[in-house]
N, C-alpha and C. Protein backbone atom coordinates (compact mmCIF):
# COMPACT_ATOMS: atom_id res chain seq x y z
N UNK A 1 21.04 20.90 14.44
CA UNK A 1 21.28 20.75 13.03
C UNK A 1 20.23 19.81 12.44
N UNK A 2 19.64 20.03 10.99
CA UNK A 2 18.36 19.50 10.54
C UNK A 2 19.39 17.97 9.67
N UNK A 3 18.70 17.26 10.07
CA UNK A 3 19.17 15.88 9.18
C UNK A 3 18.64 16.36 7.83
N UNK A 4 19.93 15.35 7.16
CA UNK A 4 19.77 15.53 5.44
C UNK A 4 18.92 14.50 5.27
N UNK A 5 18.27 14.31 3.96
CA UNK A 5 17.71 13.45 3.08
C UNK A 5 18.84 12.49 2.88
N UNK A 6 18.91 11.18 2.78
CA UNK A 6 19.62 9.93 2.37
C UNK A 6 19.17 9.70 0.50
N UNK A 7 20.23 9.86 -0.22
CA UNK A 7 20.14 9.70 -1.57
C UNK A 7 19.97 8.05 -1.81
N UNK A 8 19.47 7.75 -2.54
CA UNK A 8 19.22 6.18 -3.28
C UNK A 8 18.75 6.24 -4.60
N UNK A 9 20.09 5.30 -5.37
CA UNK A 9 19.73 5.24 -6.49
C UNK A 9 19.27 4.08 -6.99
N UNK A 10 18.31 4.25 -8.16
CA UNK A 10 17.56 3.01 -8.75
C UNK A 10 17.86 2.64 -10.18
N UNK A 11 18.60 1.51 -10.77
CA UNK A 11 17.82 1.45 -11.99
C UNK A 11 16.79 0.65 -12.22
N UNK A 12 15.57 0.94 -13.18
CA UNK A 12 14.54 0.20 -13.15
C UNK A 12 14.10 -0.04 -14.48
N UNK A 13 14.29 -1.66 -14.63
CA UNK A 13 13.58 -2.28 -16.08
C UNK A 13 12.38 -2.64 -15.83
N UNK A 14 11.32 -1.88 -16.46
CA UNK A 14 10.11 -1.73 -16.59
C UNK A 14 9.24 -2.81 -17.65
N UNK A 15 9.00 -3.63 -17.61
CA UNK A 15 8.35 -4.96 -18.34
C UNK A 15 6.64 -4.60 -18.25
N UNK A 16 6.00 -3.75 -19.02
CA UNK A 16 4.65 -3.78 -18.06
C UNK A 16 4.15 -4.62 -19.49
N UNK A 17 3.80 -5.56 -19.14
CA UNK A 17 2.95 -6.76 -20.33
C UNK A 17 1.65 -6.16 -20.96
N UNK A 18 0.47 -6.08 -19.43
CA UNK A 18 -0.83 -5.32 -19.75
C UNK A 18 -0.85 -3.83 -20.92
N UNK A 19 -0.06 -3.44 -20.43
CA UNK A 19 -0.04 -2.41 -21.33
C UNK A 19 1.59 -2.04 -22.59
N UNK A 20 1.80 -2.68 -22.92
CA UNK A 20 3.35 -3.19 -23.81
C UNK A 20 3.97 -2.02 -23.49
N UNK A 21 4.43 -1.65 -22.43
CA UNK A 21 5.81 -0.40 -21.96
C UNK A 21 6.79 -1.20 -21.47
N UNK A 22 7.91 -1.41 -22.47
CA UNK A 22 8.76 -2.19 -21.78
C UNK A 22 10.17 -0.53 -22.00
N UNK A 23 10.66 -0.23 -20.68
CA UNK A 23 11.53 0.64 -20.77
C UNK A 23 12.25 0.81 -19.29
N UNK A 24 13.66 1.73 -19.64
CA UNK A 24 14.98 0.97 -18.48
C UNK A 24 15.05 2.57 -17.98
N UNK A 25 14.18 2.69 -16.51
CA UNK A 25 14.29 4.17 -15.43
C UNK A 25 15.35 4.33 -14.67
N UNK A 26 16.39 5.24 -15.34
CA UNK A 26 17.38 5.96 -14.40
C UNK A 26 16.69 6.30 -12.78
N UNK A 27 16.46 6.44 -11.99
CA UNK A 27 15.98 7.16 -10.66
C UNK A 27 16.73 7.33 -9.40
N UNK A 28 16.61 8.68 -8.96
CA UNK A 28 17.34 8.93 -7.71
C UNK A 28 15.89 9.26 -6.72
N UNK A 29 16.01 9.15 -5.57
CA UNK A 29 15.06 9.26 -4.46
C UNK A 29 15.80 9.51 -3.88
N UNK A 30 15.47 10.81 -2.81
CA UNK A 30 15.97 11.76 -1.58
C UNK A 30 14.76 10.87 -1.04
N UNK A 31 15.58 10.06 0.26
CA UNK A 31 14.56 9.42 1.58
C UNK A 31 14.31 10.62 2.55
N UNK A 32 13.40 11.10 3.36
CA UNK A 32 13.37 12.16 4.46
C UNK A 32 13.82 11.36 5.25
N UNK A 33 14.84 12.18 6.61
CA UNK A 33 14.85 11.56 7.54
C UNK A 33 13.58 10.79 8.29
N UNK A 34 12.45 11.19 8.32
CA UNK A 34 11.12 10.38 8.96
C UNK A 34 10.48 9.26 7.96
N UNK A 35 10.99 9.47 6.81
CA UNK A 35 10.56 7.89 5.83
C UNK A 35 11.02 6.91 5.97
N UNK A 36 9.96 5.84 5.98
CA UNK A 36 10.98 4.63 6.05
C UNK A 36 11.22 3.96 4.68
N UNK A 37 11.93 2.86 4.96
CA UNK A 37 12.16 2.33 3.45
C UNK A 37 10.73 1.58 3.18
N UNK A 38 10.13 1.19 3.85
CA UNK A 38 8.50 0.66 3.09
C UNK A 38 8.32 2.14 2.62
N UNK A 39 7.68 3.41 2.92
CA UNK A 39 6.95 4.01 2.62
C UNK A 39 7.84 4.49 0.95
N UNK A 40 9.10 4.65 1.04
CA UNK A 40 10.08 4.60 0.20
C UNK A 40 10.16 3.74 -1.31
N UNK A 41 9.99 2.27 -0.57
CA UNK A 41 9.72 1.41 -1.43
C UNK A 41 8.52 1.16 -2.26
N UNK A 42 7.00 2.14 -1.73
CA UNK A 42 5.85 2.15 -2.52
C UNK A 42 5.76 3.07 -3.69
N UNK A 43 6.40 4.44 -2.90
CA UNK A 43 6.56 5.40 -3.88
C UNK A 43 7.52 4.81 -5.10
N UNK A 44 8.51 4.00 -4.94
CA UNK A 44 9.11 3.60 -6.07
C UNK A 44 8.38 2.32 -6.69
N UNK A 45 7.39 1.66 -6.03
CA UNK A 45 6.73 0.48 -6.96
C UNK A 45 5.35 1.41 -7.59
N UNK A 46 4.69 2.41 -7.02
CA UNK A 46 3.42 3.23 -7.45
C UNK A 46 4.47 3.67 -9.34
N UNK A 47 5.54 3.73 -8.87
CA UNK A 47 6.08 4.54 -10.74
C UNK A 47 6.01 3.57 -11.42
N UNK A 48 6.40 2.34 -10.78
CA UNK A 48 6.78 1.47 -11.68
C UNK A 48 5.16 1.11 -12.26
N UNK A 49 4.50 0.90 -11.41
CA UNK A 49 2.82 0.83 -11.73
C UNK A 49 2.59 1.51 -12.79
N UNK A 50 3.03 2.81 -13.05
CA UNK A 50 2.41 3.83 -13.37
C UNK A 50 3.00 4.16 -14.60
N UNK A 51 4.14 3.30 -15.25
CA UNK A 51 5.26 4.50 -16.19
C UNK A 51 4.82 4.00 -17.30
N UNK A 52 4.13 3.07 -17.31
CA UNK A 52 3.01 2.64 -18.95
C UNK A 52 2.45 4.05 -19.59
N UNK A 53 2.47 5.18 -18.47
CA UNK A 53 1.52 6.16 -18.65
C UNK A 53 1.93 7.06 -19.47
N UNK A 54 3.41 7.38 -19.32
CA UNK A 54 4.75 7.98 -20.13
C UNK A 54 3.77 7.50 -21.65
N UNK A 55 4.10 6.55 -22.12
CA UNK A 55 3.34 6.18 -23.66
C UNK A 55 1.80 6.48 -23.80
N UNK A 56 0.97 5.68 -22.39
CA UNK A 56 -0.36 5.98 -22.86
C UNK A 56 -1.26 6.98 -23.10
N UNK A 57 -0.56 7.99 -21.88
CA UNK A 57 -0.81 9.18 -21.65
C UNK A 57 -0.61 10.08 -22.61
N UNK A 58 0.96 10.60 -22.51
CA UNK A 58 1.82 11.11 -22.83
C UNK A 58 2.16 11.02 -23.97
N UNK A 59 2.67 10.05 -24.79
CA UNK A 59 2.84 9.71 -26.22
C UNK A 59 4.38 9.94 -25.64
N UNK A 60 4.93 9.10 -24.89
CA UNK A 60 6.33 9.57 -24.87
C UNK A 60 7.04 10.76 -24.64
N UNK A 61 6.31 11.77 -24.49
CA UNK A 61 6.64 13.43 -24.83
C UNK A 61 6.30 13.86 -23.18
N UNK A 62 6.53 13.08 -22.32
CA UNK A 62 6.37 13.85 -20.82
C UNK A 62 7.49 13.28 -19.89
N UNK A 63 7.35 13.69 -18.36
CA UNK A 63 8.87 13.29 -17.51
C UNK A 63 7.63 12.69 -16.05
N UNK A 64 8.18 11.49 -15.77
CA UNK A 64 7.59 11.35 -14.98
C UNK A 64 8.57 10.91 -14.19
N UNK A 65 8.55 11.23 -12.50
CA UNK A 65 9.37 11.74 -11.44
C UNK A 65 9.38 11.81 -10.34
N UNK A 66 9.42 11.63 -9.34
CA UNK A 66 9.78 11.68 -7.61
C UNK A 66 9.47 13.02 -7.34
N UNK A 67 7.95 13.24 -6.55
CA UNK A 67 8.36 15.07 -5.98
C UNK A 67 9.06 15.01 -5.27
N UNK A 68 8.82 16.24 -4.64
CA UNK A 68 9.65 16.80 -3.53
C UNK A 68 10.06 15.72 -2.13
N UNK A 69 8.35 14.80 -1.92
CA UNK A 69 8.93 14.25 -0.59
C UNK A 69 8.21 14.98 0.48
N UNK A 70 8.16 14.14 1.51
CA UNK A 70 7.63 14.50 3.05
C UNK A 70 7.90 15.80 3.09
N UNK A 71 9.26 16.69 2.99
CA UNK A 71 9.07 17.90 2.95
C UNK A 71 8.50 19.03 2.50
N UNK A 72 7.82 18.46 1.30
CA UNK A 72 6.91 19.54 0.78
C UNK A 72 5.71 19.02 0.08
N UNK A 73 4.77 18.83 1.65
CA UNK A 73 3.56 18.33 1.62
C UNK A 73 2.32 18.73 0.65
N UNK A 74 2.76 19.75 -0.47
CA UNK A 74 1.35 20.26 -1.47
C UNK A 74 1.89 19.78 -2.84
N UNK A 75 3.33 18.71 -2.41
CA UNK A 75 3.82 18.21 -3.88
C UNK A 75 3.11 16.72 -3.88
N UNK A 76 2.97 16.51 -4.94
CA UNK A 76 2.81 14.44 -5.30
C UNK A 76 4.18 13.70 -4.77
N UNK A 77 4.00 12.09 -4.48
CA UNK A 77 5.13 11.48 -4.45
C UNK A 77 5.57 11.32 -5.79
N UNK A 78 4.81 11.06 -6.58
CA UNK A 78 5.39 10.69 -8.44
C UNK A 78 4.49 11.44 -8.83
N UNK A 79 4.78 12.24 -10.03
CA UNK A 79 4.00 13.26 -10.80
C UNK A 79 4.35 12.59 -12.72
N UNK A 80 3.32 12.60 -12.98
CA UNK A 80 3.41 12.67 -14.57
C UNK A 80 3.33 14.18 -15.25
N UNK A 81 4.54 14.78 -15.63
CA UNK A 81 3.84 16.66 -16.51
C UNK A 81 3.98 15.95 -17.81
N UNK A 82 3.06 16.87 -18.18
CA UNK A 82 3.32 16.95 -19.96
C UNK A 82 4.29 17.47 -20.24
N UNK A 83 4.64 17.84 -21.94
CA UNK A 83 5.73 18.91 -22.26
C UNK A 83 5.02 20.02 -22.50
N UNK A 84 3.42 20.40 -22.07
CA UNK A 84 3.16 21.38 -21.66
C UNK A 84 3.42 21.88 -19.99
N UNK A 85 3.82 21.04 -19.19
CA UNK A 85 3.76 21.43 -17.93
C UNK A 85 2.44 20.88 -17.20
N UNK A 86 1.52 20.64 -18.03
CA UNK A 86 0.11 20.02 -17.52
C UNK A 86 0.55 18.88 -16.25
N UNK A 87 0.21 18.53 -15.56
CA UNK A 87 0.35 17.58 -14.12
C UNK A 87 -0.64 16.87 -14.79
N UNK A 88 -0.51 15.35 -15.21
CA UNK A 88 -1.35 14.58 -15.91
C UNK A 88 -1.58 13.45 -15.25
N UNK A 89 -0.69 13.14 -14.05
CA UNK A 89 -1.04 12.36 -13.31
C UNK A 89 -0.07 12.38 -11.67
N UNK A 90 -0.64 12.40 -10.44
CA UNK A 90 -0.52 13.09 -9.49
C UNK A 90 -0.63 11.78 -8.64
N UNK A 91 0.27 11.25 -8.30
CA UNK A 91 0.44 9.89 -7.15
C UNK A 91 0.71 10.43 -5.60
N UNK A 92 -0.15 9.52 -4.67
CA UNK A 92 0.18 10.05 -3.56
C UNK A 92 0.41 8.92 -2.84
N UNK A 93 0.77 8.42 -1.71
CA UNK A 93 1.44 6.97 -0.87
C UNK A 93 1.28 7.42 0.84
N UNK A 94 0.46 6.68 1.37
CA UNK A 94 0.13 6.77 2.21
C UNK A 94 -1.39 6.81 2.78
N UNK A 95 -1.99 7.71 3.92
CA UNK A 95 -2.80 7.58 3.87
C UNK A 95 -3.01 9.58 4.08
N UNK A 96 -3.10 10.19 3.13
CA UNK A 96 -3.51 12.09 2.94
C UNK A 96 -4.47 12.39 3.61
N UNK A 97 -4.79 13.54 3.64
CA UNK A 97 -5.96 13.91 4.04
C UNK A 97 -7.13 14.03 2.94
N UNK A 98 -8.10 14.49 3.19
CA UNK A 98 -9.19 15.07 1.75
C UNK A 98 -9.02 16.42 1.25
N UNK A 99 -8.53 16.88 2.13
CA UNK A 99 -8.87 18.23 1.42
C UNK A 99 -7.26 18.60 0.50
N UNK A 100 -6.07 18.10 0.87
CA UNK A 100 -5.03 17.89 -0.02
C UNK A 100 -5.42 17.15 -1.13
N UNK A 101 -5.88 15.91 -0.97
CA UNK A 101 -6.60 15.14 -2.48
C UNK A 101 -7.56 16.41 -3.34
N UNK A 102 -8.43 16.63 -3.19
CA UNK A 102 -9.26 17.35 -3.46
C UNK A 102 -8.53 18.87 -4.24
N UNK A 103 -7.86 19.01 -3.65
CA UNK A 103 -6.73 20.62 -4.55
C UNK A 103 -5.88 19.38 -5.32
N UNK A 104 -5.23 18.47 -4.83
CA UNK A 104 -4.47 17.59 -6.36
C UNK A 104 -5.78 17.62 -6.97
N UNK A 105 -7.05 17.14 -7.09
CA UNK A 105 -7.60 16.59 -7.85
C UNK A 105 -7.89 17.87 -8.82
N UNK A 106 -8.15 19.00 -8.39
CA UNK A 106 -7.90 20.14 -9.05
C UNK A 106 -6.46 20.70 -10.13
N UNK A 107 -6.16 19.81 -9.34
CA UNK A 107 -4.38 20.42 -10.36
C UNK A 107 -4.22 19.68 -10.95
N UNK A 108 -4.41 18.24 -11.57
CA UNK A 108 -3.99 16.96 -12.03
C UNK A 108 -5.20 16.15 -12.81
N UNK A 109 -5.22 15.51 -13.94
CA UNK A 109 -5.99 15.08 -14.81
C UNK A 109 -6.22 13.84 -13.89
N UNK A 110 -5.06 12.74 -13.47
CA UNK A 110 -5.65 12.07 -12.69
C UNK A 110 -5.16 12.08 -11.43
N UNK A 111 -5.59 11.31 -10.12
CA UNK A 111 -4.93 11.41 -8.64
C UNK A 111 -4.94 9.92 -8.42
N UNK A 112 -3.79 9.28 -8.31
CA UNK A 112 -3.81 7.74 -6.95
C UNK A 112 -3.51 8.17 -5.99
N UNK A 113 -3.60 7.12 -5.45
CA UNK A 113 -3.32 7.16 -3.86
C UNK A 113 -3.11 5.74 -3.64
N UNK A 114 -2.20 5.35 -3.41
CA UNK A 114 -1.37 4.10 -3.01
C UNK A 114 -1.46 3.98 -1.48
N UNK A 115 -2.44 3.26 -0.88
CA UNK A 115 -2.44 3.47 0.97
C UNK A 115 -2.03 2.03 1.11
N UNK A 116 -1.43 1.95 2.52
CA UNK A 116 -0.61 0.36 2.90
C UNK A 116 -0.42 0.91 4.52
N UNK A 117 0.05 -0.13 4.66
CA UNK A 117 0.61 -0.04 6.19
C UNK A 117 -0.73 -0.63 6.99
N UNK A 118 -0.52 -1.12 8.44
CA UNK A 118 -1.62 -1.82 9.21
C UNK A 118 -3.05 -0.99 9.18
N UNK A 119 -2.51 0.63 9.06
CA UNK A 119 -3.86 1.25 9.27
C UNK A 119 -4.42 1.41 8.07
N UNK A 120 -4.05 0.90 6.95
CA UNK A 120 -5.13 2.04 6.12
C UNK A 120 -6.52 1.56 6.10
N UNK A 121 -6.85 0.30 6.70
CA UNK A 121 -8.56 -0.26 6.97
C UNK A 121 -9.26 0.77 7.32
N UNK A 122 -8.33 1.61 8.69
CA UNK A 122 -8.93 2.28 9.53
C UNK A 122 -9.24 3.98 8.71
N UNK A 123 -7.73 4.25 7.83
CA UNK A 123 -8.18 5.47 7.55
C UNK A 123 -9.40 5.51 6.33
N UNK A 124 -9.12 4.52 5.38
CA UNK A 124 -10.41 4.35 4.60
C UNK A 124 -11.80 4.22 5.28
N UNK A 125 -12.16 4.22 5.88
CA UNK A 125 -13.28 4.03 6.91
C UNK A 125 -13.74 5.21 7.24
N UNK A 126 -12.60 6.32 7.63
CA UNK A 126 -13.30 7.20 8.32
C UNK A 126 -13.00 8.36 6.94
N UNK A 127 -12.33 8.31 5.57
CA UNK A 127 -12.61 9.16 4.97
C UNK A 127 -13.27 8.65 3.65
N UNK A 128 -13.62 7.44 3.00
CA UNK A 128 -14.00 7.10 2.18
C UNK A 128 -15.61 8.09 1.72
N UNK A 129 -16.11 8.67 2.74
CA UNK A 129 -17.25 9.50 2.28
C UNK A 129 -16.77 10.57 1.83
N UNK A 130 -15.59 11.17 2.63
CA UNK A 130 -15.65 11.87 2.10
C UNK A 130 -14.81 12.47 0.32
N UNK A 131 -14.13 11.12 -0.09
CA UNK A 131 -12.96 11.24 -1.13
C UNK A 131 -15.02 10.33 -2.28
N UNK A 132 -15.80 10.43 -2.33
CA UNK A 132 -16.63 9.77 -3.07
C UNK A 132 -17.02 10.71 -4.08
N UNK A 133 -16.90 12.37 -3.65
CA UNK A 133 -17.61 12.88 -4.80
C UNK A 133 -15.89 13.33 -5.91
N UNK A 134 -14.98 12.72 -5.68
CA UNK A 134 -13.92 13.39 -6.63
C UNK A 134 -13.81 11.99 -7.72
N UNK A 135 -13.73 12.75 -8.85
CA UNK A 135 -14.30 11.72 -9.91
C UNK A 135 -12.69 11.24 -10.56
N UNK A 136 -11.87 12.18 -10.05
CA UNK A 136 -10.10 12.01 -11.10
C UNK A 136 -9.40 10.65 -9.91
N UNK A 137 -10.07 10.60 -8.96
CA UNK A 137 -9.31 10.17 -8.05
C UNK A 137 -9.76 8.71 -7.72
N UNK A 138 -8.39 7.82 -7.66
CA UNK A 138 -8.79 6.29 -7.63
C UNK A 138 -7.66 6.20 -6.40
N UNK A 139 -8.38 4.75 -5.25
CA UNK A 139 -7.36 4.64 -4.16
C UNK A 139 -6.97 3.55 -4.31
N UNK A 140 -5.88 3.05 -4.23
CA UNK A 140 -5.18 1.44 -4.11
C UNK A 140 -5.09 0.97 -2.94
N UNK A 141 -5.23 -0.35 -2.26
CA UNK A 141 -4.46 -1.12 -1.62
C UNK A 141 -3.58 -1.52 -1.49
N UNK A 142 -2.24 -1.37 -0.86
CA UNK A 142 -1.54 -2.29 -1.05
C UNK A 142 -1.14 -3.28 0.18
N UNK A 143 -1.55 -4.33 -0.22
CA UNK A 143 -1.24 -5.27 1.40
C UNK A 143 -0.10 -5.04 2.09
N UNK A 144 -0.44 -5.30 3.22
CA UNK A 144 0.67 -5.36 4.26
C UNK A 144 1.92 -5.90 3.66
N UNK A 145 1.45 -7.60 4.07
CA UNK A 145 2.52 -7.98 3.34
C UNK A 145 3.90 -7.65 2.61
N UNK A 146 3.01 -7.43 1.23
CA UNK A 146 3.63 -6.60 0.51
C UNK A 146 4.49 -5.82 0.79
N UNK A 147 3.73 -4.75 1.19
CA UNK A 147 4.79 -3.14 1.34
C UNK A 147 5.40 -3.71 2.33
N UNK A 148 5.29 -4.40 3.26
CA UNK A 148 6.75 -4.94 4.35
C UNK A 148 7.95 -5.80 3.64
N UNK A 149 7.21 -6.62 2.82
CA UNK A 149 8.58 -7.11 1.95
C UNK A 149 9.29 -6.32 0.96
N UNK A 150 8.80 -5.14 0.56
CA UNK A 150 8.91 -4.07 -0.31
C UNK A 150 10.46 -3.23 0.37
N UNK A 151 10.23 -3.57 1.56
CA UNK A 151 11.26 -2.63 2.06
C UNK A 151 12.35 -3.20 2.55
N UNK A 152 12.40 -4.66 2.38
CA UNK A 152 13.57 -5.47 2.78
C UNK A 152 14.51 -5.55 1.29
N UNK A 153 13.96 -5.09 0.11
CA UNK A 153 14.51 -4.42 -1.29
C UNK A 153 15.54 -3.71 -0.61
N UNK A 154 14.90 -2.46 -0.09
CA UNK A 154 15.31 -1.27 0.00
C UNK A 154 17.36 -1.15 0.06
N UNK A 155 17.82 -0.53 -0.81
CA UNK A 155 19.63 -0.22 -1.17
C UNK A 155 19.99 0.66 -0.79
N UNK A 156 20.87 1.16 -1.09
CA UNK A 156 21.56 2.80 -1.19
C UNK A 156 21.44 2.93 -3.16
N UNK A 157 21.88 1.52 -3.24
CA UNK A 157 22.20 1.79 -5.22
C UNK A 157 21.49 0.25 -5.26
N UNK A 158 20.51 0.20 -6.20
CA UNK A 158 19.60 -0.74 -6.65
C UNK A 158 19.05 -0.99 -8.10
N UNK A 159 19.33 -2.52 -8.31
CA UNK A 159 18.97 -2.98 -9.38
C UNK A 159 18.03 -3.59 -9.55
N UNK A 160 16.55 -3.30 -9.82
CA UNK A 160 15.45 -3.46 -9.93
C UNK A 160 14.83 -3.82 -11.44
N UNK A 161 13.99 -4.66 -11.28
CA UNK A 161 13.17 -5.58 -12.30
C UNK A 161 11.87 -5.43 -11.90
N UNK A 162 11.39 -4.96 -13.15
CA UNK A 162 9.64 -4.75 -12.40
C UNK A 162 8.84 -5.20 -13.54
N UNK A 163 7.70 -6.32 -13.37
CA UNK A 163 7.11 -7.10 -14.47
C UNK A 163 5.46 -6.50 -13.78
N UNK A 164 4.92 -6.11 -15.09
CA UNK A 164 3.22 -6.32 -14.59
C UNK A 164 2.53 -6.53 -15.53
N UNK A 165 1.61 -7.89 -14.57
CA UNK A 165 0.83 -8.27 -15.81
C UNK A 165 -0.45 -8.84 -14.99
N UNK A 166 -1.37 -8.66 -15.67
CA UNK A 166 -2.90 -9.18 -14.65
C UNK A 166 -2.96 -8.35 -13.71
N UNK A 167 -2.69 -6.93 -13.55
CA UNK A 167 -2.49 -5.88 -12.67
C UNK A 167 -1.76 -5.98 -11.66
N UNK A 168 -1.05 -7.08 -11.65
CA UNK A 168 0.21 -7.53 -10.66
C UNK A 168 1.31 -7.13 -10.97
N UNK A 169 2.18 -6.81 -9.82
CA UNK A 169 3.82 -6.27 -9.80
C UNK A 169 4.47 -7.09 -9.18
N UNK A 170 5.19 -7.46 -10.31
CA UNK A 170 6.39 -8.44 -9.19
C UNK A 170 7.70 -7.57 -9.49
N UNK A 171 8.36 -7.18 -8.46
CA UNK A 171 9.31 -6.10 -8.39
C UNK A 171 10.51 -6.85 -7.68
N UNK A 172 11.72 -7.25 -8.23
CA UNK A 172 12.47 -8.40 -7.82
C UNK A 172 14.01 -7.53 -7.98
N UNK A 173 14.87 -8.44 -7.64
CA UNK A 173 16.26 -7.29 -7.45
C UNK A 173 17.03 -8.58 -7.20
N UNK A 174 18.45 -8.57 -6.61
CA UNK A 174 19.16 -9.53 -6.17
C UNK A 174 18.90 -10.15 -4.87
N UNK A 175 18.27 -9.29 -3.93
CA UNK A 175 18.05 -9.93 -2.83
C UNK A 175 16.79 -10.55 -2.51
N UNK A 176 15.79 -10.77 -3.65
CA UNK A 176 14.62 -11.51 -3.70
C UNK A 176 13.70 -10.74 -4.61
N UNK A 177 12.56 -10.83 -4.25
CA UNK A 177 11.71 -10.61 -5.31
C UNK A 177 10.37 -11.09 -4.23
N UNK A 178 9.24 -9.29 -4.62
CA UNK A 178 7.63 -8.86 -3.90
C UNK A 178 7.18 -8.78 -5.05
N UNK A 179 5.68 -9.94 -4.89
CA UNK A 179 4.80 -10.17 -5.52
C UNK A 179 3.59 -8.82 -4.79
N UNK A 180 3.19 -8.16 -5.78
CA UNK A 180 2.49 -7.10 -5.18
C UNK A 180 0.83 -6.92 -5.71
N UNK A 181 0.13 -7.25 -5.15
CA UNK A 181 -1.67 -6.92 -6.16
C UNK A 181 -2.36 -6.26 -5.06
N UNK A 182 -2.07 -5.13 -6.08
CA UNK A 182 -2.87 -3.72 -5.33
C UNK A 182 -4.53 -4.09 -5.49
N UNK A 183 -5.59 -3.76 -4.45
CA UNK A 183 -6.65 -4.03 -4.59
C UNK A 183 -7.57 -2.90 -4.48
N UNK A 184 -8.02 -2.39 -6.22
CA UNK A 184 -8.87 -0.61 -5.79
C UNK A 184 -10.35 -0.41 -4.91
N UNK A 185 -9.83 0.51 -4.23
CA UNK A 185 -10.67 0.89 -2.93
C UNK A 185 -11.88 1.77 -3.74
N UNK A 186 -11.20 2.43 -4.48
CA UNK A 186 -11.79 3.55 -5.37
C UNK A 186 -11.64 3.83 -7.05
């Protein structure tokens, strides 16, 4: 028998200073059985990064959202559509391959990529030549650190506070509070 997805719900007050989006995200996340709560917990701090975009982008008039998940590897972790359907911004968490970046970068106005965990030194190293000629696509850092305290957050039902300002996330809840400064690779 195939294990289910573990449901977790979020609410999230969104404070982003740098860019004045201050707004309060309903969110549910299906965990895969093979996710952990760090990898879990980036995909939910990459939105919070990102939901300034809803206004800047968007003009308010788009849905930005949780794909599919580990199970359906040709989706984004967070997607921005328009209310044309346009894919306006295409988040990915981890460390992808190129040639998946490269078809997002085709489908999507812009592409992140949020990489963390001990290896991503190593995977930036051996693909950074080749992610150089895609022009939509920017890569983040996110320290160790970080994404390890990111996941000691991690709830079933969660009340989340997310402030950014000076390109910093401090993403805080009842059981503490991760100071987060992503550092771009790309």
């Amino acid at each position: 028998m195939a294990l289910k997805s573990t449901v977790f719900k979020a609410n999230l007050s969104v404070a982003d200073i740098d860019h004045g989006y201050y707004a309060d995200h309903t969110l549910t996340l299906a965990r895969h059985p093979s996710e952990t709560d760090e990898r879990m917990m980036i995909r939910l701090a990459a939105l919070a990064l990102q939901a300034h975009s809803l206004q800047t982008v968007c003009n308010g008039d788009g849905t930005l959202t949780f794909g599919a998940g580990l199970s359906s590897p040709d989706e984004p972790d967070v997607v921005l559509t328009d209310f044309t359907g346009q894919k306006r911004l295409w988040i990915e968490v981890g460390q992808p391959e190129d040639k998946p970046l490269a078809k997002a970068c085709s489908r999507a106005d812009q592409v992140l990529v949020y990489a963390f965990n001990h290896a991503a030194e190593v995977w930036w190293r051996g693909i950074e030549g080749k992610l150089s000629r895609l022009d939509r696509l920017q890569v983040w850092r996110v320290p160790t650190e970080a994404s390890q305290a990111l996941a000691a957050l991690a709830e079933r039902s969660m009340q989340l506070q997310a402030t950014i300002q000076d390109g910093a996330l401090l993403l805080g809840s009842d059981r503490g509070s991760v100071n987060v400064e992503c550092v771009r690779w790309k």
